[in-house]
C-alpha atoms as a PDB file:
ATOM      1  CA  UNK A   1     179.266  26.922  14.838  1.00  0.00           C
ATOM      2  CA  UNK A   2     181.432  27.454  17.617  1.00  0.00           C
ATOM      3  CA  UNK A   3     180.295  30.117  20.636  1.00  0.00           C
ATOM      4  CA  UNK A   4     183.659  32.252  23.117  1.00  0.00           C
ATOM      5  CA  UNK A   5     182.287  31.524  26.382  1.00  0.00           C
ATOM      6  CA  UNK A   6     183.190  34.855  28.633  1.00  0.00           C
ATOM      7  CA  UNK A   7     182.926  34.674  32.166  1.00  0.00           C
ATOM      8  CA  UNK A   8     183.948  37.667  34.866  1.00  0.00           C
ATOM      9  CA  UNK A   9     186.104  35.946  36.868  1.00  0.00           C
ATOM     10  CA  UNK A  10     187.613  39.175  38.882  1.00  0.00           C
ATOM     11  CA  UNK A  11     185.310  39.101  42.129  1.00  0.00           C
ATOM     12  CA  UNK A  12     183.646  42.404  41.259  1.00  0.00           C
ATOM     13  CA  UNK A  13     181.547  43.919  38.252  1.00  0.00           C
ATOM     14  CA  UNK A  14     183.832  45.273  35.662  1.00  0.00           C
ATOM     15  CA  UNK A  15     183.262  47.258  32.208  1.00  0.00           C
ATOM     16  CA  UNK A  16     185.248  45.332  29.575  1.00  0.00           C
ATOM     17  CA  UNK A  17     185.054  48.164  27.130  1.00  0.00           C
ATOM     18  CA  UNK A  18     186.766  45.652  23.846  1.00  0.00           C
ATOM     19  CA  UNK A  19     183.474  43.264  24.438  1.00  0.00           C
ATOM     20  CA  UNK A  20     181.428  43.924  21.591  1.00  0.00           C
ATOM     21  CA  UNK A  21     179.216  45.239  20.917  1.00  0.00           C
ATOM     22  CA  UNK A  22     179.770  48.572  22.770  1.00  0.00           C
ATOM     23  CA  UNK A  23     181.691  47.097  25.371  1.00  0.00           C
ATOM     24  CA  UNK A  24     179.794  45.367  28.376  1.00  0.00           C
ATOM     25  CA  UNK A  25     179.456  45.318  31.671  1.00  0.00           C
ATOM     26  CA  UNK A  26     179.766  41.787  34.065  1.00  0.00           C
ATOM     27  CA  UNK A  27     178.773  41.303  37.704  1.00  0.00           C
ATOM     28  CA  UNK A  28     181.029  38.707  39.323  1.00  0.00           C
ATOM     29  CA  UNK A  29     181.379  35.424  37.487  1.00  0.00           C
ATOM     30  CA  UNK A  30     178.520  36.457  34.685  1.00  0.00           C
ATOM     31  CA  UNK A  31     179.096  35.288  31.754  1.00  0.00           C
ATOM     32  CA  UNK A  32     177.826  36.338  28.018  1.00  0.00           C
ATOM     33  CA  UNK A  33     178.281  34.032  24.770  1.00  0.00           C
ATOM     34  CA  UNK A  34     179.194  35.322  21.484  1.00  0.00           C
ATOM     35  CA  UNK A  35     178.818  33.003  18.272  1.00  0.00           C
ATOM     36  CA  UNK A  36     181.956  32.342  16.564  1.00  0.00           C
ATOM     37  CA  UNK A  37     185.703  33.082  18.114  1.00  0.00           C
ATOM     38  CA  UNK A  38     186.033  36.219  20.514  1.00  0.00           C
ATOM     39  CA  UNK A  39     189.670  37.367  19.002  1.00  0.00           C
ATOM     40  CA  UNK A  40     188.706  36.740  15.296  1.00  0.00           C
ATOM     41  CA  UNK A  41     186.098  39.432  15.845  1.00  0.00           C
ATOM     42  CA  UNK A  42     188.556  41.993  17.950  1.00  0.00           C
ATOM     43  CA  UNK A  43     190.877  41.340  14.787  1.00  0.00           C
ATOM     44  CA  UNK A  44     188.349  41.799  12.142  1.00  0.00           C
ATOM     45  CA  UNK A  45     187.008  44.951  13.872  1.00  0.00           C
ATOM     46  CA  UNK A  46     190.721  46.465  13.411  1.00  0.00           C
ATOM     47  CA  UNK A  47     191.008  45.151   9.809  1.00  0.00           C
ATOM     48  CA  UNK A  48     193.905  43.044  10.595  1.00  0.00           C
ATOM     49  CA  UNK A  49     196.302  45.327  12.818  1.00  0.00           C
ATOM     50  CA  UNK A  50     196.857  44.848  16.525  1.00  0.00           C
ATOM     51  CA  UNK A  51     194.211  46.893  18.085  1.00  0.00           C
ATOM     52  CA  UNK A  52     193.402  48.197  21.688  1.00  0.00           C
ATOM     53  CA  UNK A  53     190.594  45.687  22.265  1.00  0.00           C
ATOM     54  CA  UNK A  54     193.370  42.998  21.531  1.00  0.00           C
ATOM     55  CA  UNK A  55     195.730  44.594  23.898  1.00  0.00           C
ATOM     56  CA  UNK A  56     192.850  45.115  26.174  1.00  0.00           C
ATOM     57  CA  UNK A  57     192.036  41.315  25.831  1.00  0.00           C
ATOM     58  CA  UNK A  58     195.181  40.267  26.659  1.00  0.00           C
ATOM     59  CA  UNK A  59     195.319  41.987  29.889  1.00  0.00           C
ATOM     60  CA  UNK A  60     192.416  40.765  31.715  1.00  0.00           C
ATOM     61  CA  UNK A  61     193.320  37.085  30.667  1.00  0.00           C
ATOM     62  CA  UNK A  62     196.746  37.607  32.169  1.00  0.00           C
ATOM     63  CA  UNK A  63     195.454  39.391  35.121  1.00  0.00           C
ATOM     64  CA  UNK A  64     193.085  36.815  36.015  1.00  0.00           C
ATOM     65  CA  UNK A  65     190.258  38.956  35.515  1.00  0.00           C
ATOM     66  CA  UNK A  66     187.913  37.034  32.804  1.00  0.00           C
ATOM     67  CA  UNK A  67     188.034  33.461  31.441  1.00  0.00           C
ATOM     68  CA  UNK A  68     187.745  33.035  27.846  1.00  0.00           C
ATOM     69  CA  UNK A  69     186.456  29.337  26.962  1.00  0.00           C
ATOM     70  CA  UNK A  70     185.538  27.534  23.114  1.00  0.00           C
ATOM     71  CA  UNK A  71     182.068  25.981  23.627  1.00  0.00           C
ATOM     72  CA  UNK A  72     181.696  23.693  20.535  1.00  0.00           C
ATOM     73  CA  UNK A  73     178.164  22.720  19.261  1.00  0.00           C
ATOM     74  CA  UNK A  74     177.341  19.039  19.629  1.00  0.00           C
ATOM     75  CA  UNK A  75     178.405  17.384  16.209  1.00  0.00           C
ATOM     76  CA  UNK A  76     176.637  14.116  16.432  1.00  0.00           C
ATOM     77  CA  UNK A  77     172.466  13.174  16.148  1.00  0.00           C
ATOM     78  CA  UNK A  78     171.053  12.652  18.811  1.00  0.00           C
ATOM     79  CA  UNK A  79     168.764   9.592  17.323  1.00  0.00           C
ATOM     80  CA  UNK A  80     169.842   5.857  18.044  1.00  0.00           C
ATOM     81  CA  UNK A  81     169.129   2.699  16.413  1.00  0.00           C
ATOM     82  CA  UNK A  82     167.425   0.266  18.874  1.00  0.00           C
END
């Protein structure tokens, strides 16, 4: 499954109220993982319409205040054949 890497990258500790669960707050360059795609879940916590949290999203990406990153699981076995 893949993880929405989310990293404060503002300088300071900010609240990022759309962060589910409750909204969360990140010291400078802290980062928390959520499994699965950050925006699917802001969408499917509106029921399909264009919410706040969206809007909210949207802002601190174009502001340069958080990073938002796909972390994919490794796919292939780690085993080898000698």
């Amino acid at each position: 499954m893949a993880k929405t890497l989310v990293t404060n990258v503002s300088g300071g500790e900010l609240h990022f109220g759309f962060l589910p669960p409750h909204g969360v707050t990140l010291a400078a360059w802290e980062a928390v993982t959520y499994d699965g795609d950050l925006r699917t879940m802001l969408v499917a916590r509106s029921k399909g319409f264009r919410t706040q949290g969206a809007k909210s999203l949207q802002y601190c990406l174009d502001n340069g205040l958080i990073c938002v990153e796909a972390v994919a699981e490794p796919a292939c076995s780690s085993s080898s054949s000698a």
